[in-house]
PDB file of N, CA and C in Angstrom:
ATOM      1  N   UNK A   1      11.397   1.118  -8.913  1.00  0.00           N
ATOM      2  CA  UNK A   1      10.648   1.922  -9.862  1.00  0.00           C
ATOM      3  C   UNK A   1       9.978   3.057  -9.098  1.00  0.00           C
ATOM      4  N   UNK A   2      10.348   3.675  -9.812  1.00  0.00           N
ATOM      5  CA  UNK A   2       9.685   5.345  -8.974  1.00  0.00           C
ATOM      6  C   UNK A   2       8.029   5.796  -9.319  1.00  0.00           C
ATOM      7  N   UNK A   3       7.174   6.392  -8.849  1.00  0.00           N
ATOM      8  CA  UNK A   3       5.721   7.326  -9.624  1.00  0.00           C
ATOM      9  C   UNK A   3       5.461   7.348 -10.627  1.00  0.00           C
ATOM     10  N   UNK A   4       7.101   8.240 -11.255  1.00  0.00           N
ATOM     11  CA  UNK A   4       7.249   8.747 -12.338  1.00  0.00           C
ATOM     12  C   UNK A   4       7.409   7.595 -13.407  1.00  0.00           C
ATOM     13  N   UNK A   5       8.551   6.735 -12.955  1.00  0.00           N
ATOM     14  CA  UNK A   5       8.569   5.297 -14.109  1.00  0.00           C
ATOM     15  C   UNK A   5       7.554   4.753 -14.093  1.00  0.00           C
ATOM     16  N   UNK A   6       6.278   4.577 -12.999  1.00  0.00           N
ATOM     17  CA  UNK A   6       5.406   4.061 -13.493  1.00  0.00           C
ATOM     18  C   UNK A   6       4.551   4.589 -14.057  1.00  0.00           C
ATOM     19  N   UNK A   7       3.967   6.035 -14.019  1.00  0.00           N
ATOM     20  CA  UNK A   7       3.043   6.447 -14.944  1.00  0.00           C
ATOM     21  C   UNK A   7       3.955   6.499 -16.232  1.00  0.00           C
ATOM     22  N   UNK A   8       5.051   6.543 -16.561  1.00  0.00           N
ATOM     23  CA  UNK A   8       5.667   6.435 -17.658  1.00  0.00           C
ATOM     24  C   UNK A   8       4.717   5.149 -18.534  1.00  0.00           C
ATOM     25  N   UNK A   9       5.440   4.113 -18.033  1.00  0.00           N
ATOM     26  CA  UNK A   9       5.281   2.571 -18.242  1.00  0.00           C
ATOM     27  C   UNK A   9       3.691   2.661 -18.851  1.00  0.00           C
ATOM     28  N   UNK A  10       2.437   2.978 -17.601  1.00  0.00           N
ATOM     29  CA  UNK A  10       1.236   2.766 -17.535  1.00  0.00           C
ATOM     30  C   UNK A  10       0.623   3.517 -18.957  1.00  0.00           C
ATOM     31  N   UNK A  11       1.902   5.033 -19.372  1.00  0.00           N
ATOM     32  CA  UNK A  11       1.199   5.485 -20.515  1.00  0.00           C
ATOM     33  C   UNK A  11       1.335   4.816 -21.731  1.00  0.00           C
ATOM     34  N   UNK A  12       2.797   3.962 -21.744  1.00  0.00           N
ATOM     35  CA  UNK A  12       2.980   3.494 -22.926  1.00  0.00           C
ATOM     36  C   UNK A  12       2.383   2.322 -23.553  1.00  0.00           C
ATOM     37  N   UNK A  13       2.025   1.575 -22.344  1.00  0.00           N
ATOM     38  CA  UNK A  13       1.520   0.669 -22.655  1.00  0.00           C
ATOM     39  C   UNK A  13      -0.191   0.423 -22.693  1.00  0.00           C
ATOM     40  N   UNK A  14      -0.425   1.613 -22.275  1.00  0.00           N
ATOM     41  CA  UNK A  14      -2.427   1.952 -22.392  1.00  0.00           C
ATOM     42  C   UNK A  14      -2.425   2.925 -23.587  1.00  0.00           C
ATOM     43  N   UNK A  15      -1.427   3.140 -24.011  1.00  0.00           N
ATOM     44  CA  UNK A  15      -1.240   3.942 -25.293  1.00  0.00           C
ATOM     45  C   UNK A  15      -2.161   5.139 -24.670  1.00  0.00           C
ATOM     46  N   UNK A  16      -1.974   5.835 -23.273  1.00  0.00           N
ATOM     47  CA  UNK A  16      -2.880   6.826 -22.902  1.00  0.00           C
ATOM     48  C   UNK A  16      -1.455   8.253 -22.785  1.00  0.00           C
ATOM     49  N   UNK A  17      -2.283   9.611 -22.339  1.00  0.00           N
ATOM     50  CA  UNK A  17      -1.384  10.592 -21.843  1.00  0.00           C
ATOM     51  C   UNK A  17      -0.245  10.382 -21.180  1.00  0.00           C
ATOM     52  N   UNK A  18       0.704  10.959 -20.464  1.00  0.00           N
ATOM     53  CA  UNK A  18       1.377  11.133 -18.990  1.00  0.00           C
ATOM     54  C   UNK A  18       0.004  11.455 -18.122  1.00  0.00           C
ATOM     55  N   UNK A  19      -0.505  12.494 -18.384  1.00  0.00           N
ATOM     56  CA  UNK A  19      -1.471  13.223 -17.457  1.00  0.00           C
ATOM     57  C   UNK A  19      -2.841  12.055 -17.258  1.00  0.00           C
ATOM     58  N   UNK A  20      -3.195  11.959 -18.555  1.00  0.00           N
ATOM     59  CA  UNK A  20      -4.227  10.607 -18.011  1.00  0.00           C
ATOM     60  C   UNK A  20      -3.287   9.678 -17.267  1.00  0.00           C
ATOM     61  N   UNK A  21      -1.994   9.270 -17.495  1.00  0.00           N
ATOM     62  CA  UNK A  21      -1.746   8.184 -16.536  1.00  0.00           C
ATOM     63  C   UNK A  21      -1.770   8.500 -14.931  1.00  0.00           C
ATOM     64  N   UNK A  22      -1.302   8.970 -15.067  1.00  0.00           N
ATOM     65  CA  UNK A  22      -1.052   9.922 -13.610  1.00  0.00           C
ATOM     66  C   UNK A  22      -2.019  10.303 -13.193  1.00  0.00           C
ATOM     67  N   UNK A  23      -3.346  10.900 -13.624  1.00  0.00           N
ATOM     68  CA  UNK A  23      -4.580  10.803 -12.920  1.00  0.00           C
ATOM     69  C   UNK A  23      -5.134   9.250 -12.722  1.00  0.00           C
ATOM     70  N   UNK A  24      -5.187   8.298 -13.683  1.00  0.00           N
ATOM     71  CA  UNK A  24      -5.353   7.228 -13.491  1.00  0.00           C
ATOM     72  C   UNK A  24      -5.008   6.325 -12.140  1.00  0.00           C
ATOM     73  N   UNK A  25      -3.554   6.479 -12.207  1.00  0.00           N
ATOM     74  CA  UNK A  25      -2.954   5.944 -10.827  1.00  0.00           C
ATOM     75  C   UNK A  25      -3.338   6.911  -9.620  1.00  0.00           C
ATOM     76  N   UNK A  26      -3.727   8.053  -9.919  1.00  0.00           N
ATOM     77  CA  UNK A  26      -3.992   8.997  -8.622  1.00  0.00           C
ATOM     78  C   UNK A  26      -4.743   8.288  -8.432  1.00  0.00           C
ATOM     79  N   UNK A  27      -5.873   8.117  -9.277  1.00  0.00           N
ATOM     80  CA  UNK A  27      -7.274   7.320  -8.592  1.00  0.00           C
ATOM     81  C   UNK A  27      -7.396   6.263  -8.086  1.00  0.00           C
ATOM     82  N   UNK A  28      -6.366   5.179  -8.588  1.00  0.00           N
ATOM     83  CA  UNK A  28      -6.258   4.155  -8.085  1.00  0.00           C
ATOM     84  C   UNK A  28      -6.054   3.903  -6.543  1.00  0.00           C
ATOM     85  N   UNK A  29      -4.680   4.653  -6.406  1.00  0.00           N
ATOM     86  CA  UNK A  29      -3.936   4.842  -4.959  1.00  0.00           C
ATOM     87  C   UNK A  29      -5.360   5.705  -4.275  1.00  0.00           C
ATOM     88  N   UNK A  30      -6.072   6.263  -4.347  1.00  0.00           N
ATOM     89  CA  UNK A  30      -6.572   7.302  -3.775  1.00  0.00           C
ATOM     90  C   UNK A  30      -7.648   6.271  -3.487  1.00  0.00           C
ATOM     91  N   UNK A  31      -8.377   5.370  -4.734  1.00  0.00           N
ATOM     92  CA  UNK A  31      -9.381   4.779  -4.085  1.00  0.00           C
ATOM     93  C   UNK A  31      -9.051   3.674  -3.292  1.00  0.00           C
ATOM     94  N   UNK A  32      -7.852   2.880  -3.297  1.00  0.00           N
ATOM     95  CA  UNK A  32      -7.325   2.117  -2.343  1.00  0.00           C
ATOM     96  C   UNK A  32      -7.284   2.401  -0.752  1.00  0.00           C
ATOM     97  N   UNK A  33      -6.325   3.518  -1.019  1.00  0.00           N
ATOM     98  CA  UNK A  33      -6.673   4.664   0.484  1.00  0.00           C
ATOM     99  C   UNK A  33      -7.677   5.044   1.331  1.00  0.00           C
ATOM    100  N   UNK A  34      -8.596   5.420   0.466  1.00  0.00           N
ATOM    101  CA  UNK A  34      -9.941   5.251   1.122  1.00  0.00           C
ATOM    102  C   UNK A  34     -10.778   4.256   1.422  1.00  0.00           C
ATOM    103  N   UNK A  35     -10.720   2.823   0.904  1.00  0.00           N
ATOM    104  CA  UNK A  35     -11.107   1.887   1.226  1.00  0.00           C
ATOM    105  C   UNK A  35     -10.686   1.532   2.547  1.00  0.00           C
ATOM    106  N   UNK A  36      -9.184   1.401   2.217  1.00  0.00           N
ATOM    107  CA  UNK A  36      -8.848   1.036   3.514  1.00  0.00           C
ATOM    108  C   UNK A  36      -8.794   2.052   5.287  1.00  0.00           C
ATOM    109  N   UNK A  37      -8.806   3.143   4.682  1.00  0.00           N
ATOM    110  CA  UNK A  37      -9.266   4.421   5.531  1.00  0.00           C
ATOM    111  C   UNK A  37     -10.642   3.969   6.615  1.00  0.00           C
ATOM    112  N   UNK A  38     -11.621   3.780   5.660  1.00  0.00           N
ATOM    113  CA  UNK A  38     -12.932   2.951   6.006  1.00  0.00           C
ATOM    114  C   UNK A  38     -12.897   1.644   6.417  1.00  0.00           C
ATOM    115  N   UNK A  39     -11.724   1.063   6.806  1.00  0.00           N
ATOM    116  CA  UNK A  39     -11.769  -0.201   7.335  1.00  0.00           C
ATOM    117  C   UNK A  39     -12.174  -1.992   6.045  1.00  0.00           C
ATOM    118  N   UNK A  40     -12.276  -0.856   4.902  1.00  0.00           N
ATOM    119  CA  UNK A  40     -12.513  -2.362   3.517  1.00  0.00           C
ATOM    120  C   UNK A  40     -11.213  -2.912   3.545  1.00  0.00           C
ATOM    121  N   UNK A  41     -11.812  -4.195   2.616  1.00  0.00           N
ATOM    122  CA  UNK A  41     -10.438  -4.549   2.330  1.00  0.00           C
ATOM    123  C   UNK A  41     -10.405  -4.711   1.058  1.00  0.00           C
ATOM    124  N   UNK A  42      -9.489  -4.602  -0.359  1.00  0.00           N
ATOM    125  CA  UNK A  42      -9.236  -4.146  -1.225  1.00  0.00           C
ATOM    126  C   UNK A  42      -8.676  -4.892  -1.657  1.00  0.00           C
ATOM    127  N   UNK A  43      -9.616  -6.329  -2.656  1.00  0.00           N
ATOM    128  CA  UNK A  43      -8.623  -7.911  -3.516  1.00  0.00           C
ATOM    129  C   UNK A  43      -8.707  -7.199  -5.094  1.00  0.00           C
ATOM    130  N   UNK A  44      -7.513  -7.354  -5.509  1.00  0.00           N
ATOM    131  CA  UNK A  44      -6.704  -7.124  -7.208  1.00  0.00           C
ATOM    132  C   UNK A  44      -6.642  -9.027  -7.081  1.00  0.00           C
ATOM    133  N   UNK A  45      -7.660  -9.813  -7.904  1.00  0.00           N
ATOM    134  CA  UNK A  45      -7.311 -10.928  -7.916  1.00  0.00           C
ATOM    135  C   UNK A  45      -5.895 -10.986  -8.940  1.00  0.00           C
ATOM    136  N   UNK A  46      -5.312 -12.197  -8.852  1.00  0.00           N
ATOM    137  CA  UNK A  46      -4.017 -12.519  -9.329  1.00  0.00           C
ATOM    138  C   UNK A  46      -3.147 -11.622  -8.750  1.00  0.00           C
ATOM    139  N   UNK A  47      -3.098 -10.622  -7.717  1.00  0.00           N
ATOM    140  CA  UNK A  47      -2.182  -9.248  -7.985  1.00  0.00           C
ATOM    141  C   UNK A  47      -2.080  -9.229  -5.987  1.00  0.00           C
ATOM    142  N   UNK A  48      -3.222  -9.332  -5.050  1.00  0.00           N
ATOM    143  CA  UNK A  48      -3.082  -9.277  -3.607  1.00  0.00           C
ATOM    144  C   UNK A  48      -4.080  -8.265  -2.969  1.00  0.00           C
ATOM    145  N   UNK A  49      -4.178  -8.854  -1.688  1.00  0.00           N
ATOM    146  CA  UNK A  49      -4.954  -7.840  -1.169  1.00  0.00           C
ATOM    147  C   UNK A  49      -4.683  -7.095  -0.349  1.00  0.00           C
ATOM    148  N   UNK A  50      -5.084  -5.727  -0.350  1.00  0.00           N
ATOM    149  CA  UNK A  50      -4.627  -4.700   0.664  1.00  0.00           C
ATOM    150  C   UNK A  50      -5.732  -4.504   2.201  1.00  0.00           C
ATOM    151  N   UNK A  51      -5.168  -4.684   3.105  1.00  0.00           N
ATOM    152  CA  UNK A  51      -6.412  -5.134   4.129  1.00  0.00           C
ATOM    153  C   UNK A  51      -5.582  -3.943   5.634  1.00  0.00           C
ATOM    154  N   UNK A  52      -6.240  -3.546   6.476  1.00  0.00           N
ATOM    155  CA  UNK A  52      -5.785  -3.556   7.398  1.00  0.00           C
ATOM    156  C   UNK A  52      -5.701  -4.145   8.941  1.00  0.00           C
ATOM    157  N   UNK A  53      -5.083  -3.590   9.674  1.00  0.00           N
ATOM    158  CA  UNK A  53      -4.794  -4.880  10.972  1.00  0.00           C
ATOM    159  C   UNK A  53      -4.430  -4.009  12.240  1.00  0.00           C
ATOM    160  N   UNK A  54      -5.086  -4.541  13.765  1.00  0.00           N
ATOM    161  CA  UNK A  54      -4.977  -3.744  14.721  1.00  0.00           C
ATOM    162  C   UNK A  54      -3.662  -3.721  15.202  1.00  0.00           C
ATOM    163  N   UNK A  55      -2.689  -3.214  15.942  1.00  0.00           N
ATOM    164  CA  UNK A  55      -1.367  -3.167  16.242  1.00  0.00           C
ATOM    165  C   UNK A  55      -1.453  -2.606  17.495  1.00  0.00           C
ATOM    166  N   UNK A  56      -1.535  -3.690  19.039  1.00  0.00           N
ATOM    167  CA  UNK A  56      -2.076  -3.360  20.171  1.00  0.00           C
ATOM    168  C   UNK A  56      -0.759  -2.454  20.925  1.00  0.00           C
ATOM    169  N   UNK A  57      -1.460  -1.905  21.234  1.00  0.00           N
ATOM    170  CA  UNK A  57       0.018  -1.043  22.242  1.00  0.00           C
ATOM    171  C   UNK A  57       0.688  -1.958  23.004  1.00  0.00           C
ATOM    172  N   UNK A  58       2.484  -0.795  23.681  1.00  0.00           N
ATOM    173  CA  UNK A  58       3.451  -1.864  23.863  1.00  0.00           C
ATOM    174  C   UNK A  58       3.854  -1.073  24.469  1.00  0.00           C
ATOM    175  N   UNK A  59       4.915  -1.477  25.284  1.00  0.00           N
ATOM    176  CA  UNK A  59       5.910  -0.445  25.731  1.00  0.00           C
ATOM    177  C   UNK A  59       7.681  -0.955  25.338  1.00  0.00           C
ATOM    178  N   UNK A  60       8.200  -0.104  24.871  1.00  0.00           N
ATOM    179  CA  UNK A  60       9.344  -0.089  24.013  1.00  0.00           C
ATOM    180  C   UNK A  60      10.625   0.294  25.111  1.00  0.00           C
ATOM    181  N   UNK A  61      11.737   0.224  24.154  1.00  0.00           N
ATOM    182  CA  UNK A  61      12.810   0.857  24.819  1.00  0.00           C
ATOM    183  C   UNK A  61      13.258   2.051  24.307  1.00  0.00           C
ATOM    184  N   UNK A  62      13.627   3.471  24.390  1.00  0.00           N
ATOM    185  CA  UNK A  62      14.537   4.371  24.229  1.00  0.00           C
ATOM    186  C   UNK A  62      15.809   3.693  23.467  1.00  0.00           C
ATOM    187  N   UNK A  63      16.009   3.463  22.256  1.00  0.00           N
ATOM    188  CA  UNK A  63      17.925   3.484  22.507  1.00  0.00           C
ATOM    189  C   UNK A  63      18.823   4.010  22.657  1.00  0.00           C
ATOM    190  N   UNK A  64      18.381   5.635  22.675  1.00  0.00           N
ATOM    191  CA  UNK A  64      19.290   6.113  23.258  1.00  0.00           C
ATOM    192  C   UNK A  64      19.331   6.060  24.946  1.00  0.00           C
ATOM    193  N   UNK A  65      18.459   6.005  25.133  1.00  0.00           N
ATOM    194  CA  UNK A  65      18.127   6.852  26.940  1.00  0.00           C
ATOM    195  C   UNK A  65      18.095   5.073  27.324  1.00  0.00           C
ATOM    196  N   UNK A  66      17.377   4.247  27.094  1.00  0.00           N
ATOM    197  CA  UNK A  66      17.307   3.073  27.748  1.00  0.00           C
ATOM    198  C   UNK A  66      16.079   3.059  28.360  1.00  0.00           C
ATOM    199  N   UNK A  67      15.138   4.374  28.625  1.00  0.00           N
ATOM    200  CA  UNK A  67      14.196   4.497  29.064  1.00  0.00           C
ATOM    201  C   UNK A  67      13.094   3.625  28.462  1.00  0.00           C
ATOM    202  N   UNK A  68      11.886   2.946  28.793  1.00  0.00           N
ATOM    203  CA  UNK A  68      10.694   2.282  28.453  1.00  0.00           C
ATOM    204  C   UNK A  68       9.712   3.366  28.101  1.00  0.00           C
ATOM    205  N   UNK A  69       9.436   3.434  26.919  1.00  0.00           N
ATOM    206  CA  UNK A  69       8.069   4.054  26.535  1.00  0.00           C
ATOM    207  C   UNK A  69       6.919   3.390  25.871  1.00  0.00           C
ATOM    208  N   UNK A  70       5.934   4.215  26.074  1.00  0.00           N
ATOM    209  CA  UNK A  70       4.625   3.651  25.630  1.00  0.00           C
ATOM    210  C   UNK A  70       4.697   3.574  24.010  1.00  0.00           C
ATOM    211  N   UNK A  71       3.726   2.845  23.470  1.00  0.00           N
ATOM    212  CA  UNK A  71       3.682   3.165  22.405  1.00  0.00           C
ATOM    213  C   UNK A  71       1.801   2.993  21.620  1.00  0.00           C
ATOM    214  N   UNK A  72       1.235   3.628  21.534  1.00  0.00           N
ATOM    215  CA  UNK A  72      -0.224   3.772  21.562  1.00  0.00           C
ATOM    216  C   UNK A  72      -0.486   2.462  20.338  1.00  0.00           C
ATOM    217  N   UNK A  73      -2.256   2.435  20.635  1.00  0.00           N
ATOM    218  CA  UNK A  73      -2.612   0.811  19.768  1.00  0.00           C
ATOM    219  C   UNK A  73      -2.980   1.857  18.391  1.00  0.00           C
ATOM    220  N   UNK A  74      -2.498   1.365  17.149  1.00  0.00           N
ATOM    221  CA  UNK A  74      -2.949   1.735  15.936  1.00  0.00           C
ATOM    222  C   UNK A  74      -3.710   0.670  14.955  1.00  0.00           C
ATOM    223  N   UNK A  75      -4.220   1.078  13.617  1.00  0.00           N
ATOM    224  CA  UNK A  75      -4.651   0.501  12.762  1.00  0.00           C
ATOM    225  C   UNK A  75      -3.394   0.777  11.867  1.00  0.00           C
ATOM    226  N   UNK A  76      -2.634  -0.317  10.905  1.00  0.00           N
ATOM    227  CA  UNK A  76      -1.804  -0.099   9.807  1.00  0.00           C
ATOM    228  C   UNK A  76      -1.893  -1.259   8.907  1.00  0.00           C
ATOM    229  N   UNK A  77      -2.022  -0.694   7.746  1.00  0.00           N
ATOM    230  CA  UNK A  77      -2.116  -1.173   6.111  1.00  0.00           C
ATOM    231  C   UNK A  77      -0.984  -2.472   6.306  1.00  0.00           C
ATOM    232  N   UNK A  78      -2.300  -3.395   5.015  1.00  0.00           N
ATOM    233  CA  UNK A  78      -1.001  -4.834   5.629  1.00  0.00           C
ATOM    234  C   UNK A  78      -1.369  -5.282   3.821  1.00  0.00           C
ATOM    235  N   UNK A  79      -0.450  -5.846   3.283  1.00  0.00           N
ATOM    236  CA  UNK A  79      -0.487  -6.188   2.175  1.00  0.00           C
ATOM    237  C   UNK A  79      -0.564  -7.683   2.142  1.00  0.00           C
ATOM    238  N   UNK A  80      -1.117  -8.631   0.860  1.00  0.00           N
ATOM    239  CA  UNK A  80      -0.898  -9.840   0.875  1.00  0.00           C
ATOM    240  C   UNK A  80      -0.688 -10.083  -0.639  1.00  0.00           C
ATOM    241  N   UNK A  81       0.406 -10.760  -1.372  1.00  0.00           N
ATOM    242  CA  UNK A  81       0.462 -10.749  -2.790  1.00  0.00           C
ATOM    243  C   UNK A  81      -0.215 -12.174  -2.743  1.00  0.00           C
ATOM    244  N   UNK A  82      -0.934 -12.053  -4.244  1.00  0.00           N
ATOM    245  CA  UNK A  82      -1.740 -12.963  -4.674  1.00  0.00           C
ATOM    246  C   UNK A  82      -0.863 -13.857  -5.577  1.00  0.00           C
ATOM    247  N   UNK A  83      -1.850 -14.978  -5.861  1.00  0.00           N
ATOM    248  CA  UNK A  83      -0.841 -16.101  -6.411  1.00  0.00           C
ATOM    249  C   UNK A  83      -0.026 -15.500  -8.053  1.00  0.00           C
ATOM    250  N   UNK A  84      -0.780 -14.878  -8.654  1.00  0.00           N
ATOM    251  CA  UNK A  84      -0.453 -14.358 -10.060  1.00  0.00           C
ATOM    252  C   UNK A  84       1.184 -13.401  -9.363  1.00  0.00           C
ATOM    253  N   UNK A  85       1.001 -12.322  -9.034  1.00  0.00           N
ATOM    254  CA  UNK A  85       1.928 -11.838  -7.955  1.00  0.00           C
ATOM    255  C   UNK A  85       3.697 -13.102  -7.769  1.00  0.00           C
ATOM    256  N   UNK A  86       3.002 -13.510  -6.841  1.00  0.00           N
ATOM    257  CA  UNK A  86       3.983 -14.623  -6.390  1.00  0.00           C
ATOM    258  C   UNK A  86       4.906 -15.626  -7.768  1.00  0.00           C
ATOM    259  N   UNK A  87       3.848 -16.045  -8.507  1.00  0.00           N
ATOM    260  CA  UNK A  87       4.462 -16.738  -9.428  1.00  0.00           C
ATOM    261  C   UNK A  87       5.323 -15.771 -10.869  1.00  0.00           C
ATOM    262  N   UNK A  88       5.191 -14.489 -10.640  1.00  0.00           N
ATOM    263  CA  UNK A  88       5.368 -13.284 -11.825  1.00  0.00           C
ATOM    264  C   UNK A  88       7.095 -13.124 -10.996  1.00  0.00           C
ATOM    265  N   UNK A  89       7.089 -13.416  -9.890  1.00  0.00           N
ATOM    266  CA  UNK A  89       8.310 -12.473  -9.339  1.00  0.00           C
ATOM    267  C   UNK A  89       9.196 -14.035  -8.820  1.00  0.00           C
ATOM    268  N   UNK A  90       8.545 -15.077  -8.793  1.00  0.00           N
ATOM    269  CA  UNK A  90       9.385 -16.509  -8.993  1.00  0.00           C
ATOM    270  C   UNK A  90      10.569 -16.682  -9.622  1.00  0.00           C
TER     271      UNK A  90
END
């Protein structure tokens, strides 16, 4: 499902705009983003939580070259589906 199918979906069934949907979900994604931007973590009970997680540096291989490179420590977005979630897609 694409953006577009879902603000589709989200309008028909909130009986709202395209444009309200689509701002709607902007806000959503946007306030998710920033939560987690700020280090929150972000529970949709029945649905999962969006949290993030440290990812310590490494050193890798090239596949082309074969060469070993670094690869720096980051923060990246980690998802967890909740039980409602899990049992919907069963």
């Amino acid at each position: 499902m694409t953006k577009k199918e879902l603000i589709d979906k989200i309008a028909k069934d909130a009986k709202l705009s395209k444009s309200a949907a689509c701002k709607a979900l902007d806000g959503v994604i946007g306030g998710i983003s920033s939560a987690l931007k700020k280090g929150d973590k972000v529970t949709l009970v029945g649905f999962g939580t969006f949290s993030t997680a440290k990812r310590a540096a490494r050193t890798v291989r090239n596949p082309q070259t074969g060469k070993p490179m670094k690869v720096a420590a980051k923060r990246v977005p980690k998802f967890k589906a909740g039980a409602g979630l899990k049992k919907a897609v069963k």
